[in-house]
N, C-alpha and C. Protein backbone atom coordinates (compact mmCIF):
# COMPACT_ATOMS: atom_id res chain seq x y z
N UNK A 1 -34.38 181.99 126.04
CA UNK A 1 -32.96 181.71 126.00
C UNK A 1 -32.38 182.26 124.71
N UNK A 2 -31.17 182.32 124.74
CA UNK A 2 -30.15 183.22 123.96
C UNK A 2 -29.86 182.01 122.74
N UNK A 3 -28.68 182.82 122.31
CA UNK A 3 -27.64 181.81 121.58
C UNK A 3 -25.94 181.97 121.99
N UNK A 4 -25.14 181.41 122.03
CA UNK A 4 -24.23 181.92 122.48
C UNK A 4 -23.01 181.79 120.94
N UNK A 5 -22.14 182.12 121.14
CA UNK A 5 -21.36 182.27 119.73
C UNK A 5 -19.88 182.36 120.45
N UNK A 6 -18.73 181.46 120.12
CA UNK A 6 -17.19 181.47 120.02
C UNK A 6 -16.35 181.58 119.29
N UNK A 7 -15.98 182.78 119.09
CA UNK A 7 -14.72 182.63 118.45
C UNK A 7 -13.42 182.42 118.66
N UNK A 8 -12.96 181.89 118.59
CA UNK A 8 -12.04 180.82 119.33
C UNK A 8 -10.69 181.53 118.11
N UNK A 9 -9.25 181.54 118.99
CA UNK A 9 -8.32 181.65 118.30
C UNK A 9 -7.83 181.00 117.70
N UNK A 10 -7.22 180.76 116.52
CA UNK A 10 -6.28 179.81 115.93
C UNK A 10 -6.30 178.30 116.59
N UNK A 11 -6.57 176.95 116.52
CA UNK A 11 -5.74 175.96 116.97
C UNK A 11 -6.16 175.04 116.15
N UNK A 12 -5.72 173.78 116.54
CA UNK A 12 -5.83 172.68 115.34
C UNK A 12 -6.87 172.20 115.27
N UNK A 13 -7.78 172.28 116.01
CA UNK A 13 -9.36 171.63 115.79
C UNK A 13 -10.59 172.60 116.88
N UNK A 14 -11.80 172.23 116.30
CA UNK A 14 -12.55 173.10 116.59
C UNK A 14 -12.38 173.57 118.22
N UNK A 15 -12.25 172.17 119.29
CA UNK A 15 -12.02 172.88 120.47
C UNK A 15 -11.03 173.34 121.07
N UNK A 16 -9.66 172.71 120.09
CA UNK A 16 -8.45 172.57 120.59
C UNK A 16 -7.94 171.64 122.31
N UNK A 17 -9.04 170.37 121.85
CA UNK A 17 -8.49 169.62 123.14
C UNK A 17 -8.16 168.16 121.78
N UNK A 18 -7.08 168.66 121.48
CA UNK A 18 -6.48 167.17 120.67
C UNK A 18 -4.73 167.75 120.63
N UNK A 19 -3.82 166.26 120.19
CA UNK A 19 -2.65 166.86 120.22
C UNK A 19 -2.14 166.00 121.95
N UNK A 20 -1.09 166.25 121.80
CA UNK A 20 -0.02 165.63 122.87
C UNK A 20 -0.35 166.00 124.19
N UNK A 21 -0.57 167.70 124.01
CA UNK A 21 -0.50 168.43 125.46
C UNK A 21 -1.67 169.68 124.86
N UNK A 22 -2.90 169.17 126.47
CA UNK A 22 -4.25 169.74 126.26
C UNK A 22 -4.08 170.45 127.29
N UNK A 23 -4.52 171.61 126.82
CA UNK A 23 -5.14 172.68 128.00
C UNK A 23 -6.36 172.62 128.50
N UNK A 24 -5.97 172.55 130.08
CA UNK A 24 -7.38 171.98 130.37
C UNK A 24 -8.16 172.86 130.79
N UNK A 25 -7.44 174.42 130.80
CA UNK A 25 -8.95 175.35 130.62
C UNK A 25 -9.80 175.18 129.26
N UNK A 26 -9.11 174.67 128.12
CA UNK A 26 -9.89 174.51 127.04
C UNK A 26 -10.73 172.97 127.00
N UNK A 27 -10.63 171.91 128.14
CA UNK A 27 -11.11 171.10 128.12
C UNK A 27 -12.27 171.14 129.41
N UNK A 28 -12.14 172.17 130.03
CA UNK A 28 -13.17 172.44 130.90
C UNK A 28 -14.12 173.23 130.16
N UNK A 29 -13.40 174.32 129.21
CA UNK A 29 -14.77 175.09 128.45
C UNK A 29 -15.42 174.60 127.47
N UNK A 30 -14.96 173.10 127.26
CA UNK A 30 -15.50 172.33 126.10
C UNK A 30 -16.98 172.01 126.66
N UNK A 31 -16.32 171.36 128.09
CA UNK A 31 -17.38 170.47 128.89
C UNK A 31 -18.55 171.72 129.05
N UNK A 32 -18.53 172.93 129.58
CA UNK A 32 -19.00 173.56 130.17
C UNK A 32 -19.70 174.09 128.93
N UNK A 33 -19.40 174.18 127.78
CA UNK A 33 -20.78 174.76 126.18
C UNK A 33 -21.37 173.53 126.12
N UNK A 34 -20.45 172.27 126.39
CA UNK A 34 -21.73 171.06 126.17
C UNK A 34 -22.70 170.95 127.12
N UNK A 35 -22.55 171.32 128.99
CA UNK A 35 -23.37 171.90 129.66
C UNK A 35 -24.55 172.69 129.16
N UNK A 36 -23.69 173.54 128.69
CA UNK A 36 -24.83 174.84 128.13
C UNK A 36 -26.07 174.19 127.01
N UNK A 37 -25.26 173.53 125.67
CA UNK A 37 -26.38 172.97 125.15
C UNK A 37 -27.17 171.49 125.83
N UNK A 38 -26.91 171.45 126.97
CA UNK A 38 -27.76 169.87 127.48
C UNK A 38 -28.78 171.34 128.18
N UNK A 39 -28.78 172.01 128.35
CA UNK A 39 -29.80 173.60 128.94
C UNK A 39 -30.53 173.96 127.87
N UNK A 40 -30.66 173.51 126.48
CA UNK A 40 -31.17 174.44 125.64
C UNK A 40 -30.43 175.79 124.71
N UNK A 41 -29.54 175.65 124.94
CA UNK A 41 -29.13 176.77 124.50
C UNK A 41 -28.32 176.34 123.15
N UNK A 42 -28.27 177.11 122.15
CA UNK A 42 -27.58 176.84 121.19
C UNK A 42 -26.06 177.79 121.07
N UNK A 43 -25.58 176.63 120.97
CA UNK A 43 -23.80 177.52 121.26
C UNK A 43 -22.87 177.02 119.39
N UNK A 44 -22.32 177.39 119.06
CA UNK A 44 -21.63 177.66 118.18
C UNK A 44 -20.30 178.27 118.16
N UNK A 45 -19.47 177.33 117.69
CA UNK A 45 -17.58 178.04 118.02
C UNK A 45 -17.41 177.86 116.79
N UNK A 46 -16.13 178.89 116.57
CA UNK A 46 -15.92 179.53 114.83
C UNK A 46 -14.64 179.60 115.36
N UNK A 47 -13.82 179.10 115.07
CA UNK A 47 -12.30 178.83 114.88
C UNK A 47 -11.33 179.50 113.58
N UNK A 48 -10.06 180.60 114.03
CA UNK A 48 -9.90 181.47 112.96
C UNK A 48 -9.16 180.78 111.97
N UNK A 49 -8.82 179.48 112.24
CA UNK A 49 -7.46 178.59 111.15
C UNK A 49 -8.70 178.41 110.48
N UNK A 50 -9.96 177.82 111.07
CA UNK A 50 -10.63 176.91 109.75
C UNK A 50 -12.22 178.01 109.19
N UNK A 51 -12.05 179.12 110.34
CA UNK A 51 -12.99 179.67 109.31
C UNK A 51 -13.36 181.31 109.56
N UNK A 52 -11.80 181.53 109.00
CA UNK A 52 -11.24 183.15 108.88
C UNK A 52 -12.64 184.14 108.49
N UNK A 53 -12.99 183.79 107.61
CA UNK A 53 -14.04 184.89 106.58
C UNK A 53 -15.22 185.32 107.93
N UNK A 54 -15.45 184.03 108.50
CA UNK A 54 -16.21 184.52 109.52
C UNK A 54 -15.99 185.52 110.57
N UNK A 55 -15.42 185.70 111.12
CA UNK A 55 -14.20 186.51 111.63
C UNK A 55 -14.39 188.12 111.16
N UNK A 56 -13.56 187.91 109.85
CA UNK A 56 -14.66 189.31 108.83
C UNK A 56 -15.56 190.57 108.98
N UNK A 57 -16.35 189.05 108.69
CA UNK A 57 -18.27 189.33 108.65
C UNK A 57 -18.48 189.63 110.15
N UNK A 58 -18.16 189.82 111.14
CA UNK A 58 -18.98 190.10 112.25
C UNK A 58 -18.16 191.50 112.94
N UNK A 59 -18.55 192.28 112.65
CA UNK A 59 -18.24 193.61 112.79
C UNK A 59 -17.28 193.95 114.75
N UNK A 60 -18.24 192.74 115.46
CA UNK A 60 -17.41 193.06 116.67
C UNK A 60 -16.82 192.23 116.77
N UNK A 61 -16.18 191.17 115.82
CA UNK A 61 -15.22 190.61 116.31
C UNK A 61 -14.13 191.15 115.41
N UNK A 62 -14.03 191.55 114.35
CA UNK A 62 -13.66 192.58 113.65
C UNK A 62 -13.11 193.64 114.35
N UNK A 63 -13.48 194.26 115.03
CA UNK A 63 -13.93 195.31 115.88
C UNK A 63 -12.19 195.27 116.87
N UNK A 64 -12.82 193.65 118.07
CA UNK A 64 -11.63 193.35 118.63
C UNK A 64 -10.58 192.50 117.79
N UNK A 65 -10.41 192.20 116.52
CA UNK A 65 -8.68 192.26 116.44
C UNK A 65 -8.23 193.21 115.97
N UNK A 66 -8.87 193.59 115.33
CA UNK A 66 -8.24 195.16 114.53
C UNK A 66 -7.87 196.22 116.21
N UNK A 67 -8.10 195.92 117.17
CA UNK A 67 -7.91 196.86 118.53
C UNK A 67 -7.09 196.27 119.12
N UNK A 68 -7.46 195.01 119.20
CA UNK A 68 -6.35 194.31 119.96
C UNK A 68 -5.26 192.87 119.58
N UNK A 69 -6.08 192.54 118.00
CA UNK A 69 -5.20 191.16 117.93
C UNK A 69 -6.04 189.98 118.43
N UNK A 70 -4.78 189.16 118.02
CA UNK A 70 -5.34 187.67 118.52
C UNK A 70 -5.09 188.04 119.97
N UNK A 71 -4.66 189.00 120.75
CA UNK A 71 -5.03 188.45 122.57
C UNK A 71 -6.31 189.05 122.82
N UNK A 72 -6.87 189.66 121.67
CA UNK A 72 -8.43 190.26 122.50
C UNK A 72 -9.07 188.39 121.76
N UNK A 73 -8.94 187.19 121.58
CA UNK A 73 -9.88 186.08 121.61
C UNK A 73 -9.51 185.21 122.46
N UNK A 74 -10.31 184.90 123.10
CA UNK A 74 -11.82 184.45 121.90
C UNK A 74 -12.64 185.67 122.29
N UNK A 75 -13.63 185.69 121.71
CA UNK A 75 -14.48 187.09 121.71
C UNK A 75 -16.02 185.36 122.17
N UNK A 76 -16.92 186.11 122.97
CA UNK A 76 -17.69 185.18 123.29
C UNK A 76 -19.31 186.23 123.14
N UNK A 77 -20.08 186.02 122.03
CA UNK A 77 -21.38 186.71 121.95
C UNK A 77 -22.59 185.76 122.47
N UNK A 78 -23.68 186.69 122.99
CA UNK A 78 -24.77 186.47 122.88
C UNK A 78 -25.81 187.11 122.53
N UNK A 79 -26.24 186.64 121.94
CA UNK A 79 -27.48 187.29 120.88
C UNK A 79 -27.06 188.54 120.03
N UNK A 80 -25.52 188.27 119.78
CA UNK A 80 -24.90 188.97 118.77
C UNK A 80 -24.08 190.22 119.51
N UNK A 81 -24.64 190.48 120.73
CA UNK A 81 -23.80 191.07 121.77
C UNK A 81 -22.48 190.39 122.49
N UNK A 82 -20.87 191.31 122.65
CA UNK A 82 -20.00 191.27 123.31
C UNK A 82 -20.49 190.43 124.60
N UNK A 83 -20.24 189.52 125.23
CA UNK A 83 -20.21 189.38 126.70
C UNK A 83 -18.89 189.04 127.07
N UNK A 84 -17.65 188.60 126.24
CA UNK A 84 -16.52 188.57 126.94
C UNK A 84 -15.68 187.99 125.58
N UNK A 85 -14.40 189.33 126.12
CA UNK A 85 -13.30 188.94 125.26
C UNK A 85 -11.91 188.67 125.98
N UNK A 86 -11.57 187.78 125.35
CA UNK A 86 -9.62 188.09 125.30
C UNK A 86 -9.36 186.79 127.17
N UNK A 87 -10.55 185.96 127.04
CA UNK A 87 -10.09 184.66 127.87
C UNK A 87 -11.55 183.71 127.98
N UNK A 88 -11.45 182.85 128.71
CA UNK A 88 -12.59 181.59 128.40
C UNK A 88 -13.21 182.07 129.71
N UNK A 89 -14.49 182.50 129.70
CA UNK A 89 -15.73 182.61 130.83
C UNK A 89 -16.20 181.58 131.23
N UNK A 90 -16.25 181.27 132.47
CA UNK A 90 -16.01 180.20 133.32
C UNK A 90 -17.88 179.58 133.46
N UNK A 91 -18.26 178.30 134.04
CA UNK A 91 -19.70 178.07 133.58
C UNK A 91 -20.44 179.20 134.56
N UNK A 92 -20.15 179.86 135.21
CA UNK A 92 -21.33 180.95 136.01
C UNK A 92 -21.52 181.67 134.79
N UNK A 93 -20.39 182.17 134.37
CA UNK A 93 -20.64 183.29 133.66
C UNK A 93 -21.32 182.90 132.68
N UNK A 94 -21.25 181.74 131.72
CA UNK A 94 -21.89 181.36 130.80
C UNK A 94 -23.26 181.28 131.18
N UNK A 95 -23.39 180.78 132.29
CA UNK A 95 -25.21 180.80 132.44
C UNK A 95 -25.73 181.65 132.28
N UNK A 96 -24.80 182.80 132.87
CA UNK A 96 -25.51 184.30 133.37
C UNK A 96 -25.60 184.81 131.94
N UNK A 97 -25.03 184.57 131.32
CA UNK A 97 -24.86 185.03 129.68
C UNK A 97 -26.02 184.43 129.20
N UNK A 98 -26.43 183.45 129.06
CA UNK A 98 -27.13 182.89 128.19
C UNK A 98 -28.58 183.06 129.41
N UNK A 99 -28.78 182.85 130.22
CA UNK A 99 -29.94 183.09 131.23
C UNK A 99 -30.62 181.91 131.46
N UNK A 100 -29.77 181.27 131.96
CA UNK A 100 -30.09 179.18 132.49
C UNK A 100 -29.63 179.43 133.95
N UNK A 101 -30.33 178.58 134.78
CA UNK A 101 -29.88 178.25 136.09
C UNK A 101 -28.83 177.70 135.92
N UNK A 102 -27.96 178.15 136.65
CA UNK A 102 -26.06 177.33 137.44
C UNK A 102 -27.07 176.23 138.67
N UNK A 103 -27.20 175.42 139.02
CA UNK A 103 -27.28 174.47 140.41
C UNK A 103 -26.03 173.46 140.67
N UNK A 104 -25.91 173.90 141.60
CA UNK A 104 -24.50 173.33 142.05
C UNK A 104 -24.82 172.21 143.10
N UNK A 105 -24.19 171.26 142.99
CA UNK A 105 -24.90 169.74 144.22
C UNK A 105 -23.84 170.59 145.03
N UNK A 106 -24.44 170.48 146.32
CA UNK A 106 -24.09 170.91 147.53
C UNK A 106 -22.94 169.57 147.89
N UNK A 107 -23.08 168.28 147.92
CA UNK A 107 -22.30 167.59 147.92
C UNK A 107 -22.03 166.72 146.78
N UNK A 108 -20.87 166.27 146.37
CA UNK A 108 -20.24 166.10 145.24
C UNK A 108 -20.34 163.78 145.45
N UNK A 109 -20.99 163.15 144.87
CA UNK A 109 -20.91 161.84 145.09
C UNK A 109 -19.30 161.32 145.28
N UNK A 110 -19.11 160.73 146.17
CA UNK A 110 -17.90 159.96 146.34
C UNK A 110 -17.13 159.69 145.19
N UNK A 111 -15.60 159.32 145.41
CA UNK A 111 -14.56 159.80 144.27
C UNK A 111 -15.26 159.71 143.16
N UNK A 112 -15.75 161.63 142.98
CA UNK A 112 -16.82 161.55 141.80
C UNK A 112 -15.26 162.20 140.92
N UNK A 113 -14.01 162.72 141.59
CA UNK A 113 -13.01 163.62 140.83
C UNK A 113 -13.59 165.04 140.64
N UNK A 114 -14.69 165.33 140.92
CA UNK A 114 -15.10 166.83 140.52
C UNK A 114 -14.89 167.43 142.26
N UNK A 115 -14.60 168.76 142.20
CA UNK A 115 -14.95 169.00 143.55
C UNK A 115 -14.05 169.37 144.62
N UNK A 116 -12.59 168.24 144.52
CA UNK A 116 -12.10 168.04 145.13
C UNK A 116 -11.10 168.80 145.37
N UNK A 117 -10.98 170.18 145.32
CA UNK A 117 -10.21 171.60 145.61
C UNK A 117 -11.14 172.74 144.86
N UNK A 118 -9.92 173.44 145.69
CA UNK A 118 -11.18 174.71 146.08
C UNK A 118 -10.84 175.94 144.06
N UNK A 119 -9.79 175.28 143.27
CA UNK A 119 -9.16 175.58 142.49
C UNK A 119 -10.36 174.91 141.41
N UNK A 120 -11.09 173.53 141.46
CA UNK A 120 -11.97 172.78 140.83
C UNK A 120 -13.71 173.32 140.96
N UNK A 121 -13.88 173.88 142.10
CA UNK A 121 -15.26 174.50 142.55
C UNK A 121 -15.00 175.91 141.76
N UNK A 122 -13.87 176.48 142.12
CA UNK A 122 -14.04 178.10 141.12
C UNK A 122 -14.37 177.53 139.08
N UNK A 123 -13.76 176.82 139.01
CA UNK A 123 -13.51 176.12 137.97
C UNK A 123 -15.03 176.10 137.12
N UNK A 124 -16.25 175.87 137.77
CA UNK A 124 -17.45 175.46 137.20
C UNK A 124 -17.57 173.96 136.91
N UNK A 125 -16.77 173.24 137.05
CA UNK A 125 -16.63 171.86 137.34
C UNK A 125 -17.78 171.00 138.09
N UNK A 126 -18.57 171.54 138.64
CA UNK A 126 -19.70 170.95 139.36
C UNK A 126 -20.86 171.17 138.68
């Protein structure tokens, strides 16, 4: 297994699920790296308000703002390699990135709230 690495754009705290009004693609990709490390995998997010220099130092993330700005982040590495910039990779992709089985319950336990549209299954929510 890999490591995975986030650099995450600007917001007020490391995941940016705090504050009045949460984005809940950013509260699904919270859930979905804590997924990843209950797999083994070691994940790490670097946020540019609280820790710019890092940013810097890593030549491809460097790389994408100097090309594109803050809309090429978050920049998402593994094992120091690009696997996706400029939006949040959904939990397939993260598996496939990091190289963990996705298993998906074929049926979802009664009002479990996960599941329940077809907008929540693309989601990685299961």
């Amino acid at each position: 297994m890999t490591d995975i690495a986030v650099y995450d754009p600007a917001m007020c705290c490391s995941t940016g699920i705090c504050g009045a009004e949460v984005d809940q693609q950013l509260v699904t990709f919270a859930a979905d790296l804590d997924w990843l490390k209950s797999q083994g995998v070691a994940v790490t997010r670097i946020n540019l308000s609280q820790e710019p220099a890092k940013f810097a130092e890593n030549e491809t993330v460097k790389s994408v703002l100097e090309s594109k700005g803050v809309e090429g982040l978050p920049v998402v590495l593994t094992g120091g390699e690009m696997s996706s910039a400029g939006r949040y990779p959904d939990r397939a992709e993260l598996a496939r990135f990091a190289g963990v089985s996705l298993v998906v319950d074929a049926a979802p336990a009664a009002n479990s709230g996960c599941c329940g549209s077809s907008e929540e299954k693309t989601s990685g929510c299961c």
